[in-house]
C-alpha atoms as a PDB file:
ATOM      1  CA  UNK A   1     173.651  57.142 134.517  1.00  0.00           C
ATOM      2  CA  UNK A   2     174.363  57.554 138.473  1.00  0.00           C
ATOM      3  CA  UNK A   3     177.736  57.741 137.486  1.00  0.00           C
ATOM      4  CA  UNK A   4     177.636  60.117 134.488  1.00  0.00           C
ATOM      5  CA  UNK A   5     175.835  62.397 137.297  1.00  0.00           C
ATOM      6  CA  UNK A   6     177.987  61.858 140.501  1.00  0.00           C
ATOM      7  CA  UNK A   7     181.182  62.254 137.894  1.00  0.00           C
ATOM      8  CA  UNK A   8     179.376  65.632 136.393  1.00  0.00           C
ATOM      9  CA  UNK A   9     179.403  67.195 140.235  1.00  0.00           C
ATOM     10  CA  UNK A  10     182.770  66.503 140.771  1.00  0.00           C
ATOM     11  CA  UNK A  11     183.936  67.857 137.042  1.00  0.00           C
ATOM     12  CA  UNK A  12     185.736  71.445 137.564  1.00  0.00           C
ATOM     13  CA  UNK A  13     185.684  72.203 134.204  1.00  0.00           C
ATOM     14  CA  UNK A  14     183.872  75.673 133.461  1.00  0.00           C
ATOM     15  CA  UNK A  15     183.979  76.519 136.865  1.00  0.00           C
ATOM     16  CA  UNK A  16     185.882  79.675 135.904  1.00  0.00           C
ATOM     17  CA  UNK A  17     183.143  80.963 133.579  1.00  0.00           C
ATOM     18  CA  UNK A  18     180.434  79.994 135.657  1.00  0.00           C
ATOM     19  CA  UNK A  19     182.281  81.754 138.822  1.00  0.00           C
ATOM     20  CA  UNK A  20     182.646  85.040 135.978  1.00  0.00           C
ATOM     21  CA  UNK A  21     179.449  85.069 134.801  1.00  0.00           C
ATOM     22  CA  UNK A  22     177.789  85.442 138.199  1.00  0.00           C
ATOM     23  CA  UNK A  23     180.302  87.984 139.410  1.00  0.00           C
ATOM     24  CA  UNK A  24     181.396  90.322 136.214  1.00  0.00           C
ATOM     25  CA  UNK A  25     177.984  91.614 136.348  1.00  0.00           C
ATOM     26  CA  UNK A  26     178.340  92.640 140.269  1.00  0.00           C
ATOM     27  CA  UNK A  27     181.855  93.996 139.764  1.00  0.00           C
ATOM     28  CA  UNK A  28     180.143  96.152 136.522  1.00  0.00           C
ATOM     29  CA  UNK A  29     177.444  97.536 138.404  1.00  0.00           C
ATOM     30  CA  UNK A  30     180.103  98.723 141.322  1.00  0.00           C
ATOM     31  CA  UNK A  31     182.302 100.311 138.808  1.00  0.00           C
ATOM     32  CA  UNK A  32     179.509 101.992 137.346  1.00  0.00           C
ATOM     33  CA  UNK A  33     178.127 103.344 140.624  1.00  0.00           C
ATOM     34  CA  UNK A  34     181.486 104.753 141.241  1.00  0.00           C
ATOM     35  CA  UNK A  35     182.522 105.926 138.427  1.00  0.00           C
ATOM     36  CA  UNK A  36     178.353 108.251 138.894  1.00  0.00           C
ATOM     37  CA  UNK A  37     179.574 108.643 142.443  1.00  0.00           C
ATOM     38  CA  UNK A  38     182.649 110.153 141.331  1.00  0.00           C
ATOM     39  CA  UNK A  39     180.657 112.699 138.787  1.00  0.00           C
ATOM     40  CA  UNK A  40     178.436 113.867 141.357  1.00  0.00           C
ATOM     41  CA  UNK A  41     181.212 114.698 143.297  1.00  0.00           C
ATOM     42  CA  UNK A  42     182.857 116.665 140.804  1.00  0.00           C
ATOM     43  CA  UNK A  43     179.688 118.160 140.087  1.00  0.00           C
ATOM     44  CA  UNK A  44     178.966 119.485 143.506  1.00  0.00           C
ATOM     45  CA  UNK A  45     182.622 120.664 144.127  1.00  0.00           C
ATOM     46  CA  UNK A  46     182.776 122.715 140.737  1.00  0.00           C
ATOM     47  CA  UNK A  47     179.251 124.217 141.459  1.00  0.00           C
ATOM     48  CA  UNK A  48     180.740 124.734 145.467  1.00  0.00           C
ATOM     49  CA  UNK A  49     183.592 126.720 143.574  1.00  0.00           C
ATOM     50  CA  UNK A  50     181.626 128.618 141.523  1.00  0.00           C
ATOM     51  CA  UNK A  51     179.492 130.143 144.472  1.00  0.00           C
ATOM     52  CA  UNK A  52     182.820 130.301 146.504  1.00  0.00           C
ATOM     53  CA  UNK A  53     184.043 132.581 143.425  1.00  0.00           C
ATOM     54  CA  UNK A  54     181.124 134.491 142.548  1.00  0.00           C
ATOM     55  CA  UNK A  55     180.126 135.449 146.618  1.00  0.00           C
ATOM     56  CA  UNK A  56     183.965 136.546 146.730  1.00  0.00           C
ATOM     57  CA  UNK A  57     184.269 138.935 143.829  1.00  0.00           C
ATOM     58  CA  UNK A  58     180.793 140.547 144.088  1.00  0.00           C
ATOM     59  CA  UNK A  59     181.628 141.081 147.301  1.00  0.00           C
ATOM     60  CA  UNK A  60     185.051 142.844 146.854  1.00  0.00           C
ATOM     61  CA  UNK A  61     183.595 145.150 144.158  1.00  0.00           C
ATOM     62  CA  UNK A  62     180.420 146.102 145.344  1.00  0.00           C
ATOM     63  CA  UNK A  63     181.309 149.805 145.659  1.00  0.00           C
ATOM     64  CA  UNK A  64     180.547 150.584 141.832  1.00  0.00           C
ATOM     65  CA  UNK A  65     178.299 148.930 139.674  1.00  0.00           C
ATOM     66  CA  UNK A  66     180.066 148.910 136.627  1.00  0.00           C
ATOM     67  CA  UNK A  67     183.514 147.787 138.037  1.00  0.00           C
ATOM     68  CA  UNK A  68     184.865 144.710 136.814  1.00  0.00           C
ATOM     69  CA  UNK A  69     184.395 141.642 139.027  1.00  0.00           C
ATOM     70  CA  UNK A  70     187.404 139.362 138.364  1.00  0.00           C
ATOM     71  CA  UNK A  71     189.869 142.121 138.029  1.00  0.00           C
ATOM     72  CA  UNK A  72     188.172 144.868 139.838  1.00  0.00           C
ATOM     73  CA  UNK A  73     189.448 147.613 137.028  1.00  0.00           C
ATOM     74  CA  UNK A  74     187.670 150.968 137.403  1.00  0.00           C
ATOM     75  CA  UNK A  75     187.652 153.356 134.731  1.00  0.00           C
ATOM     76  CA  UNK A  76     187.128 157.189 135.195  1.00  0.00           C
ATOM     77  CA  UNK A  77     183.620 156.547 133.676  1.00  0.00           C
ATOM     78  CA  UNK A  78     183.018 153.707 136.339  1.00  0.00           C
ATOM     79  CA  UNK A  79     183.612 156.120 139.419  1.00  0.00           C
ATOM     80  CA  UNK A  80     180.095 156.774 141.321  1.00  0.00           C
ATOM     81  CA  UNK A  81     179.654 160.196 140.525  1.00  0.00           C
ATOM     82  CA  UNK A  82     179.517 159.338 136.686  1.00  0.00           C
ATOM     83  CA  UNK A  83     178.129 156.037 136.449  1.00  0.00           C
ATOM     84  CA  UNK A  84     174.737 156.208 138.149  1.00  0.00           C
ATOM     85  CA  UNK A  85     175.313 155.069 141.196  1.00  0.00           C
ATOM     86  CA  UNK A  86     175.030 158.188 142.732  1.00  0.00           C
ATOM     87  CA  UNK A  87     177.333 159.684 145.560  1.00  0.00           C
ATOM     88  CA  UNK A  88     175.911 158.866 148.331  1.00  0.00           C
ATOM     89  CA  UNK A  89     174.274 155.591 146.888  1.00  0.00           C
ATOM     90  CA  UNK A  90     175.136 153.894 150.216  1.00  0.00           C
ATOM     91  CA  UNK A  91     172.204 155.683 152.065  1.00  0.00           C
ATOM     92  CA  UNK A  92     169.667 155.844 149.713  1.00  0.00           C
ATOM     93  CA  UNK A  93     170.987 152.643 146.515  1.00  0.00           C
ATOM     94  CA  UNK A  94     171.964 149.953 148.864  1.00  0.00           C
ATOM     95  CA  UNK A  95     168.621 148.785 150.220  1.00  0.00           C
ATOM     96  CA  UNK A  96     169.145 150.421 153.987  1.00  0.00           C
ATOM     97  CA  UNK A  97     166.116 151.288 154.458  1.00  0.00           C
ATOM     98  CA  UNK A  98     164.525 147.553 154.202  1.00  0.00           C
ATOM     99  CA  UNK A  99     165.565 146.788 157.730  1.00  0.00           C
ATOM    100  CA  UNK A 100     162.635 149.369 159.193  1.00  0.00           C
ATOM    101  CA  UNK A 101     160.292 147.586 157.145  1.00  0.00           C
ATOM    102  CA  UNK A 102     160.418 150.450 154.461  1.00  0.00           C
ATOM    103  CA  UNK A 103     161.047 149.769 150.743  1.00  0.00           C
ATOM    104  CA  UNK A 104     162.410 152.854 149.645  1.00  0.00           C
ATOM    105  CA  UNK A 105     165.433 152.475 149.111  1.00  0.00           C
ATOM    106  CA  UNK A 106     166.334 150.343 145.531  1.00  0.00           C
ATOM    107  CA  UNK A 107     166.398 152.445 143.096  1.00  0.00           C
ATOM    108  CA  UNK A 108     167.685 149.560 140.858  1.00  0.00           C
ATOM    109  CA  UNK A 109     171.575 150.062 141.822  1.00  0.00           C
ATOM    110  CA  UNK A 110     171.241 146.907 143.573  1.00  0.00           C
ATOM    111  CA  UNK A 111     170.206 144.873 140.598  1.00  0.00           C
ATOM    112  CA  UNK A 112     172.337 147.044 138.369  1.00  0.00           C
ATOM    113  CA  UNK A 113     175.244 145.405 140.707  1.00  0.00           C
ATOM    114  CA  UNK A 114     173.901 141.963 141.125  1.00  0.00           C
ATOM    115  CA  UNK A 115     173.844 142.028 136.523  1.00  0.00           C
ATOM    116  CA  UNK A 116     177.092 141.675 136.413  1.00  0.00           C
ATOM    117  CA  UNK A 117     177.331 138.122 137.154  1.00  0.00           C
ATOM    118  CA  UNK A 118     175.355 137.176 134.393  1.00  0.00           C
ATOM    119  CA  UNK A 119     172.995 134.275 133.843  1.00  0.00           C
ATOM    120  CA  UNK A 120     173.916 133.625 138.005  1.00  0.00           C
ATOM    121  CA  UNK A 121     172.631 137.194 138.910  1.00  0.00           C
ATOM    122  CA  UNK A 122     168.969 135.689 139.935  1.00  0.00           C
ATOM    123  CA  UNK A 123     170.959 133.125 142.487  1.00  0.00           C
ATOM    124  CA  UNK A 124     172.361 136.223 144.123  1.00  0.00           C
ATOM    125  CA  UNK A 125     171.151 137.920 147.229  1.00  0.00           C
ATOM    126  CA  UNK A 126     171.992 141.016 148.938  1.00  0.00           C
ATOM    127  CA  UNK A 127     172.113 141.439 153.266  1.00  0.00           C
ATOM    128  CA  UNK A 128     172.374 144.636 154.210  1.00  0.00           C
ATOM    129  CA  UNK A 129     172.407 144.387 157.853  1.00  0.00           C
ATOM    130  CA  UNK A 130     173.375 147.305 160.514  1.00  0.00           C
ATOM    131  CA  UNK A 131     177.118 146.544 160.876  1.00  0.00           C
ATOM    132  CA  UNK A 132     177.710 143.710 158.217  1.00  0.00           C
ATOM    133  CA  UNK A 133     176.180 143.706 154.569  1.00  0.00           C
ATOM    134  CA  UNK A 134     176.885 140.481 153.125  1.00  0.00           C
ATOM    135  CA  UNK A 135     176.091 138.761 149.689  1.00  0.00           C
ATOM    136  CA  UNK A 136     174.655 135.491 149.541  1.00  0.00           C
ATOM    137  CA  UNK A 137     175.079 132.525 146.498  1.00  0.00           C
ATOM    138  CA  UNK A 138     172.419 130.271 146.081  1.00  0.00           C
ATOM    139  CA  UNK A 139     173.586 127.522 143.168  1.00  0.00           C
ATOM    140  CA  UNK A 140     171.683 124.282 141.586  1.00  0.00           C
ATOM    141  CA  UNK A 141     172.590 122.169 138.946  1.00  0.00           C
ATOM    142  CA  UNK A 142     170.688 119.201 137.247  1.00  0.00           C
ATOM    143  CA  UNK A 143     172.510 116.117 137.069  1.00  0.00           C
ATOM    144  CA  UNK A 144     172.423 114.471 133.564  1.00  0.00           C
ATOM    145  CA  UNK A 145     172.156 110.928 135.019  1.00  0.00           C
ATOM    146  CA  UNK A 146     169.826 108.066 134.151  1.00  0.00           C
ATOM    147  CA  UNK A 147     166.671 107.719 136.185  1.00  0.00           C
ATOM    148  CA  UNK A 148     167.849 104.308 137.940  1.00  0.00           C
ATOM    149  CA  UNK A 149     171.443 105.886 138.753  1.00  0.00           C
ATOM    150  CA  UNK A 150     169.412 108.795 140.451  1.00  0.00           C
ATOM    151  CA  UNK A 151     167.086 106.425 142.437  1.00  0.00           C
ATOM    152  CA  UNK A 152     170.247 104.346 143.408  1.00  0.00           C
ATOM    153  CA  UNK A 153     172.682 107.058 144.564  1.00  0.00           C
ATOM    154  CA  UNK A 154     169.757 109.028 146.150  1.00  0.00           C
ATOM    155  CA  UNK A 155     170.200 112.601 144.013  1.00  0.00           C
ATOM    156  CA  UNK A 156     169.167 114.038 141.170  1.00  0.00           C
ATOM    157  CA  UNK A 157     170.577 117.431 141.508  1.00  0.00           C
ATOM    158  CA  UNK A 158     173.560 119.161 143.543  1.00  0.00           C
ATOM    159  CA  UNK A 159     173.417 122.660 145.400  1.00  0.00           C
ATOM    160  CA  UNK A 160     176.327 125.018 146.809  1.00  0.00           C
ATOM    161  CA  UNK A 161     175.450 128.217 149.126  1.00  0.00           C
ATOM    162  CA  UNK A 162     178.116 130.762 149.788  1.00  0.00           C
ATOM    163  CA  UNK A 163     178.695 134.146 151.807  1.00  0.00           C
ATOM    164  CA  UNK A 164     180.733 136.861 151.556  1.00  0.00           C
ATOM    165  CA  UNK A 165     180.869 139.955 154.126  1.00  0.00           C
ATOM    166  CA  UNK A 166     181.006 143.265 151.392  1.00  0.00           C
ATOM    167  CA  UNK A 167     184.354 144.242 151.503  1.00  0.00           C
ATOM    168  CA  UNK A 168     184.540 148.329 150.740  1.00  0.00           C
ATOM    169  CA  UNK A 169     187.519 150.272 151.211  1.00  0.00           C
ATOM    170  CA  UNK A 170     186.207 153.347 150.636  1.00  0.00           C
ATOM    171  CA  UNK A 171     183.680 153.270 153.387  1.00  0.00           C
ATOM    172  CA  UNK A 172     186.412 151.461 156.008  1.00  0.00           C
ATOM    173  CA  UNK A 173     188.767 154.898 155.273  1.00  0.00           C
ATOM    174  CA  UNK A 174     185.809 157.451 155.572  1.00  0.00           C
ATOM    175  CA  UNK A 175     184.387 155.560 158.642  1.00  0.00           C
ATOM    176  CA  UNK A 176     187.804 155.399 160.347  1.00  0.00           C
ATOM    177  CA  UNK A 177     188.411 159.113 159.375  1.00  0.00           C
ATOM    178  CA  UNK A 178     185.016 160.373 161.169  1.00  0.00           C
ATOM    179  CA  UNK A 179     186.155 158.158 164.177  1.00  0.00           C
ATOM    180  CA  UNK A 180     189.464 160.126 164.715  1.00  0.00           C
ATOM    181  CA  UNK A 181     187.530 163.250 163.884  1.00  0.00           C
ATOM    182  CA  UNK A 182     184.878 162.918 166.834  1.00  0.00           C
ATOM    183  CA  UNK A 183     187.285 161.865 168.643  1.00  0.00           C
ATOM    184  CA  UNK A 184     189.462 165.213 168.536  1.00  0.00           C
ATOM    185  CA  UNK A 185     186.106 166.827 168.688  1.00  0.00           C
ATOM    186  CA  UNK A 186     184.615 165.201 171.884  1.00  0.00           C
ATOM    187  CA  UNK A 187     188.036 165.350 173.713  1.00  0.00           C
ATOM    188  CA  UNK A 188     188.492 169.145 172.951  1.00  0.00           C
ATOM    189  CA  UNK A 189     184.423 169.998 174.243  1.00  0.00           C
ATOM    190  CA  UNK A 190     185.394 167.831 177.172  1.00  0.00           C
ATOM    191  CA  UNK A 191     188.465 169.611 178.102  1.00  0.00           C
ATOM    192  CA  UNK A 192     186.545 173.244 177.397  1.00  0.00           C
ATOM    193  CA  UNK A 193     183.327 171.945 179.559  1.00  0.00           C
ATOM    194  CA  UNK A 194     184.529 169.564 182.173  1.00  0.00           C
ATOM    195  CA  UNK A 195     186.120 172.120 184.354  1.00  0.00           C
ATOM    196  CA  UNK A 196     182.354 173.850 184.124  1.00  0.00           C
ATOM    197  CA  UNK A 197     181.001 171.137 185.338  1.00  0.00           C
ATOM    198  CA  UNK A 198     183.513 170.127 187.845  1.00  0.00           C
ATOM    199  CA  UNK A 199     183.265 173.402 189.921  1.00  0.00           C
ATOM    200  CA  UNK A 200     182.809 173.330 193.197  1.00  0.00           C
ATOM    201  CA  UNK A 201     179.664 175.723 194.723  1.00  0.00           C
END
């Protein structure tokens, strides 16, 4: 009987599946947690381009609210004066007046504009700030995984923020315009009053 047992610890037979059975397990569970790993990954950096995308074209076709986002195509019907917007829908549509504390100034262009992204409209935000307007993307997604992958890897959802400055040709031309025009303006006064001014008594 000693022998049977001193014989048995020596024997290397099965050693193989004994050796598998404690490892496949532990190599199954790594695979697995990578292969979640991997998802959430791809999860957050499709959600991260999404934001990226949406902060971008709102951004670049905030002047109308009916122009198309992706393309930016403007019909004559789309043009300010026709679709709503109003002319001069920077002062008075474009929340300026929020800055002195005064809500005034939405008339519902604002959320006319933010509509067009669709079911993400509510994740959208609009700065308008004295010198820079931006638009902000707040994005969350739910992650379909089960309850102990979540507790493991430490997440059960991904976010993605993004900003945009407004980009708005319109105003850039029209601003640069009244620049050169004061300009002209102030240096003929100055030339006209400076000698006034610059007499001697």
């Amino acid at each position: 009987m000693r022998a049977d047992v001193h014989n048995f610890g020596k024997e290397e037979k099965g050693s193989f599946t004994i050796e598998a059975t404690l490892l496949f397990p532990i190599l199954l569970i790594l695979v697995l947690l990578f292969v979640f790993f991997s998802l959430v990954v791809y999860e957050k950096v499709t959600l991260q381009y999404k934001a990226n995308q949406l902060a971008s074209q709102m951004a670049q076709s905030w002047e109308s609210s009916t122009m198309d986002m992706s393309t930016r195509e403007l019909g004559e019907s789309d043009y300010v004066t026709f679709n709503g917007d109003g002319l001069y829908w920077r002062i008075t549509s474009n929340n300026g007046f929020n800055k002195f504390g005064l809500n005034l100034s939405d008339n519902g262009v604002v959320s006319k504009k933010k509509a067009r992204a669709g079911e993400y409209a509510g994740n959208i935000t609009f700065d308008n700030g004295l010198f820079l307007q931006k638009i902000n993307v707040s994005l969350n997604k739910q992650l379909a995984l089960p309850e102990v992958i979540s507790d493991m890897l430490g997440v059960s959802q991904v976010g993605a923020t993004a900003s945009h400055p407004i980009v708005d040709q319109t105003e850039m031309i029209r601003n640069t315009d009244f620049m050169i025009f004061g300009f002209k303006k102030f240096k003929e006064y100055a030339a006209k009053y400076l000698p006034f001014f610059n007499k001697e008594e």
